[in-house]
N, C-alpha and C. Protein backbone atom coordinates (compact mmCIF):
# COMPACT_ATOMS: atom_id res chain seq x y z
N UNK A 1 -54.85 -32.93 5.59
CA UNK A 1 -54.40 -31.57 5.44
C UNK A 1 -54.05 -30.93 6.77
N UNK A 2 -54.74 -31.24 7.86
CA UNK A 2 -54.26 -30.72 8.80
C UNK A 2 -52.98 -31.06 9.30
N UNK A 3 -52.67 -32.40 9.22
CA UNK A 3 -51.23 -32.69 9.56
C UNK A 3 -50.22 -31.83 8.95
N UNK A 4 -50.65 -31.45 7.69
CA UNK A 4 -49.19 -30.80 6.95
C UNK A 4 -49.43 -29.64 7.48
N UNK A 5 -50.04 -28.82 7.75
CA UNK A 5 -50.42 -27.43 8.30
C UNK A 5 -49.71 -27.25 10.08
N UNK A 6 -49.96 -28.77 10.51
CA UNK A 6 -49.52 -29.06 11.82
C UNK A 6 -48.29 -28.77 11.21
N UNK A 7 -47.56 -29.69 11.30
CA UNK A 7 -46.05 -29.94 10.36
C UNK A 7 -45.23 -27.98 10.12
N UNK A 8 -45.96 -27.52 9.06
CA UNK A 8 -45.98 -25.96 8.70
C UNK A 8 -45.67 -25.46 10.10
N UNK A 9 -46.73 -25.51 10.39
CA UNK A 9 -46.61 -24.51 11.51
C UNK A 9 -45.21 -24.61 13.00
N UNK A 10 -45.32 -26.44 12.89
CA UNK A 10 -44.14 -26.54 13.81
C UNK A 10 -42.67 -26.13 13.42
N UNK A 11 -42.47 -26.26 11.78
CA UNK A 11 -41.31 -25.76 11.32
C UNK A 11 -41.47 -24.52 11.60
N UNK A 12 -41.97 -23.63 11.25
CA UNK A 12 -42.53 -22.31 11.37
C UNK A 12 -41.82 -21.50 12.97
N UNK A 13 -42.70 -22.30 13.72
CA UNK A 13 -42.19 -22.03 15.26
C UNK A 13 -40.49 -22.47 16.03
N UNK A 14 -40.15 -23.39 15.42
CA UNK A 14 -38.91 -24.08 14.87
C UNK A 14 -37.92 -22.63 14.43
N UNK A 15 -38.21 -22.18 13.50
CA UNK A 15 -37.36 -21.15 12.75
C UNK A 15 -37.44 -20.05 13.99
N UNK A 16 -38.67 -19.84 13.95
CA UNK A 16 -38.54 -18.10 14.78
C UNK A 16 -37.73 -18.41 16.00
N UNK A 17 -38.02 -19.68 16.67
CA UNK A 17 -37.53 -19.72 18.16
C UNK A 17 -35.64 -19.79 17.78
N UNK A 18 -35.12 -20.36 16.82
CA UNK A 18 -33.59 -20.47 16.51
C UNK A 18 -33.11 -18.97 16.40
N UNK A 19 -34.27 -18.21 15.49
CA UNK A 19 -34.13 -16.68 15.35
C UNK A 19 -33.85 -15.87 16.56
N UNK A 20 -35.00 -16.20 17.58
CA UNK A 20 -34.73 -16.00 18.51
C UNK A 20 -33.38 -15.36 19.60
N UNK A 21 -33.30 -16.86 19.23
CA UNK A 21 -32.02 -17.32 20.32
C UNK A 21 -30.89 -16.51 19.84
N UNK A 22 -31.19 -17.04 18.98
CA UNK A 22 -29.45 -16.24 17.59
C UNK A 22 -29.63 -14.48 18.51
N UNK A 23 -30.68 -14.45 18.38
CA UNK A 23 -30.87 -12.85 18.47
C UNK A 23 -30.28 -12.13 20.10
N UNK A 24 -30.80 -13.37 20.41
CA UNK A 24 -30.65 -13.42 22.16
C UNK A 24 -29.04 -13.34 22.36
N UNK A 25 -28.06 -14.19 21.97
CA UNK A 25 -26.88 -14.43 21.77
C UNK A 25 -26.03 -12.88 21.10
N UNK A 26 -26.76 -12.50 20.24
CA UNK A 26 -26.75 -11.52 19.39
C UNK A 26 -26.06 -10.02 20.93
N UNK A 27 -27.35 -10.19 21.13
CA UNK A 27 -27.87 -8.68 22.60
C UNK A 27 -26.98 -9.19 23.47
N UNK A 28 -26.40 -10.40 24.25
CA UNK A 28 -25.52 -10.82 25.36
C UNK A 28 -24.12 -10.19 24.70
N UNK A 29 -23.73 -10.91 23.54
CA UNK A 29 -22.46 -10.39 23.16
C UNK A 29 -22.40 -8.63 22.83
N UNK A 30 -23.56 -8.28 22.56
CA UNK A 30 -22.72 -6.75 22.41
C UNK A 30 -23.16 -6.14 23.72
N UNK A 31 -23.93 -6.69 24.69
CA UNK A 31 -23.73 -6.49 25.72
C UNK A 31 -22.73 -6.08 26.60
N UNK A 32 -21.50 -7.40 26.77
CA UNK A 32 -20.60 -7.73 26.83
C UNK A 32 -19.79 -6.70 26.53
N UNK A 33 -19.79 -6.79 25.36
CA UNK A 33 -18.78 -5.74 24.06
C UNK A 33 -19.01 -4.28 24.96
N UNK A 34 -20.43 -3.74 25.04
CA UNK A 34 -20.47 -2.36 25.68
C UNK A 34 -19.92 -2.38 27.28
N UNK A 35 -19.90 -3.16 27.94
CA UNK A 35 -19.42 -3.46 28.82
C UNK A 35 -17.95 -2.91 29.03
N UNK A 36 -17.32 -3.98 27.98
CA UNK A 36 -15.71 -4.08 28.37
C UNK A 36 -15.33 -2.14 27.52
N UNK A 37 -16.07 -1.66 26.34
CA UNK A 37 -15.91 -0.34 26.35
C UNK A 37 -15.87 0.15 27.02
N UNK A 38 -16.78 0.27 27.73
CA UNK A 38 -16.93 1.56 29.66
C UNK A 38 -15.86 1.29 30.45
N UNK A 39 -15.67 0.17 30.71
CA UNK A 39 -14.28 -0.42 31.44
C UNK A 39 -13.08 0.68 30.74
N UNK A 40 -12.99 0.37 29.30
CA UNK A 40 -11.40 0.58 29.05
C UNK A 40 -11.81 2.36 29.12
N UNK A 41 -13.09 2.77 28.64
CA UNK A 41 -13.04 4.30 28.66
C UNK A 41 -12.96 5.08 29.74
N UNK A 42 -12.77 3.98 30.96
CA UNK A 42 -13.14 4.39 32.20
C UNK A 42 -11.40 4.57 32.84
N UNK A 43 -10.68 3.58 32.13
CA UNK A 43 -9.41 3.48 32.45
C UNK A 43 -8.76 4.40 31.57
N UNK A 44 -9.46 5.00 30.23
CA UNK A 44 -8.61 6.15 29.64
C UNK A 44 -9.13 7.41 30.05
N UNK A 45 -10.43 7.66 31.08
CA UNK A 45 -10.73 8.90 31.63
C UNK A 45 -9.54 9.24 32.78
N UNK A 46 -9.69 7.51 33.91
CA UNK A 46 -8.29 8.10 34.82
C UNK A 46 -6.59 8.41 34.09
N UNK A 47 -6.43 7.91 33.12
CA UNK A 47 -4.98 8.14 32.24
C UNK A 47 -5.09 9.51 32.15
N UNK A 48 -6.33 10.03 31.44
CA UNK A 48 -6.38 11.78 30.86
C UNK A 48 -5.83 12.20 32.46
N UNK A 49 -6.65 11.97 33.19
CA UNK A 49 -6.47 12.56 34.68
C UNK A 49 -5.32 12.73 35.13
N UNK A 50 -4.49 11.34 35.15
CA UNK A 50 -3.05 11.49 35.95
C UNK A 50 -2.11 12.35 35.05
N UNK A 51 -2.34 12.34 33.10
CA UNK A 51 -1.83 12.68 32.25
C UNK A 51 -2.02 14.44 32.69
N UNK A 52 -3.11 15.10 33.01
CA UNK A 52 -3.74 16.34 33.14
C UNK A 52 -2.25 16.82 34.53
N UNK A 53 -2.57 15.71 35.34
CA UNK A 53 -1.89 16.23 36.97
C UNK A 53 0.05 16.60 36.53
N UNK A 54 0.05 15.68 35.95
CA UNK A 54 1.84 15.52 35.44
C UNK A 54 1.88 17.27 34.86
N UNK A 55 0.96 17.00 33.42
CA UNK A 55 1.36 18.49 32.85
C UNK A 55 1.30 19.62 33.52
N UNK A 56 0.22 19.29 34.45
CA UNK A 56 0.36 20.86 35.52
C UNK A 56 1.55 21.19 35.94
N UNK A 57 1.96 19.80 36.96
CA UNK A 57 3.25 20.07 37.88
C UNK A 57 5.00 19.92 36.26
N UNK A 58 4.83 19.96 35.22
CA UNK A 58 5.39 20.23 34.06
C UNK A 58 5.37 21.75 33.98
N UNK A 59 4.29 22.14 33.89
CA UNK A 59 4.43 23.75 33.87
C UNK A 59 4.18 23.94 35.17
N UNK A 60 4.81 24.20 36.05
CA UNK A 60 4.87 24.55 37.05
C UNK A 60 6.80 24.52 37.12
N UNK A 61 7.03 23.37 36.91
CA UNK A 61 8.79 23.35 36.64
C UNK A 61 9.10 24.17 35.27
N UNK A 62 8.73 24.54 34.83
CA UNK A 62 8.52 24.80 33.45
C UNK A 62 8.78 26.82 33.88
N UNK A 63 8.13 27.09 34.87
CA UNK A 63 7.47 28.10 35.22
C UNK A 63 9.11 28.78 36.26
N UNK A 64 9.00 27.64 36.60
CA UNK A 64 10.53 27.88 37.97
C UNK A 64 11.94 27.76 37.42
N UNK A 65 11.66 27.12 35.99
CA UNK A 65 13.35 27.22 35.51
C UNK A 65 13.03 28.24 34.94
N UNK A 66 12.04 28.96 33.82
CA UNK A 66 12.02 29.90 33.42
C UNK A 66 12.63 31.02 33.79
N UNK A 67 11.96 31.03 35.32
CA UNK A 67 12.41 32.12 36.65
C UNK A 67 13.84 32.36 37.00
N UNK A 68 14.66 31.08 37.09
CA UNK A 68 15.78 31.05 37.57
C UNK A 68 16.39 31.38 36.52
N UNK A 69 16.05 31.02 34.86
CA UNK A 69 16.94 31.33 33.84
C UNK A 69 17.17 33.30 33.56
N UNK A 70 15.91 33.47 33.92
CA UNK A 70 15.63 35.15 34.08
C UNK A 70 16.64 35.90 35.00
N UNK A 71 16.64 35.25 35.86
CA UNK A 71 17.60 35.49 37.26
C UNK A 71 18.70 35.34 37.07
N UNK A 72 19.39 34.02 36.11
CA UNK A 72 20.92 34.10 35.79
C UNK A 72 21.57 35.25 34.76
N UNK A 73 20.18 35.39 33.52
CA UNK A 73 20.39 35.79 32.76
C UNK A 73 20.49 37.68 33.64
N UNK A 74 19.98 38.08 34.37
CA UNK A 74 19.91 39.36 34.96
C UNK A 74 21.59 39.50 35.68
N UNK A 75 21.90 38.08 36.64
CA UNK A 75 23.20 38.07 37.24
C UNK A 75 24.11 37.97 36.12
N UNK A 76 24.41 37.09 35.01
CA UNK A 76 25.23 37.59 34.10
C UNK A 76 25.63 38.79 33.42
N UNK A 77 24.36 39.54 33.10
CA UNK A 77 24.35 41.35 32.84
C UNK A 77 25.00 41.94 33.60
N UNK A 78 24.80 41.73 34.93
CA UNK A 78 25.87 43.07 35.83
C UNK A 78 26.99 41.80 36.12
């Protein structure tokens, strides 16, 4: 009886340690996975950024044709 109990128990330890691993494999890959997220969110924080800088200097031209259209539109009147 003890042999089969031996036996038991080594399957036993057998399973959890495969569980284990699986599990281990499991945590590396979404590891990984959270990883390459921060990366790309990191590359769509600088996009917002350069995207943010453009629209400023957009209204800013935006702001100066306005001006000049005001100005033609005043020189056409007289």
């Amino acid at each position: 009886m003890d042999a089969i109990d031996e036996d038991g128990l080594y399957e036993e330890i057998s399973k959890l340690k495969m569980c284990l691993e699986e599990k281990c494999m499991i945590i590396d890959t979404l590891t990984f996975q959270v990883a390459e997220r921060e990366k790309h969110n990191e590359k769509l924080k600088c996009e917002i950024v350069g995207l943010r800088k453009d629209l400023e200097k957009t209204k800013a031209l935006n702001l100066i044709f306005a001006r000049g259209s005001e100005t033609l539109d005043e020189i056409i009147e007289v």
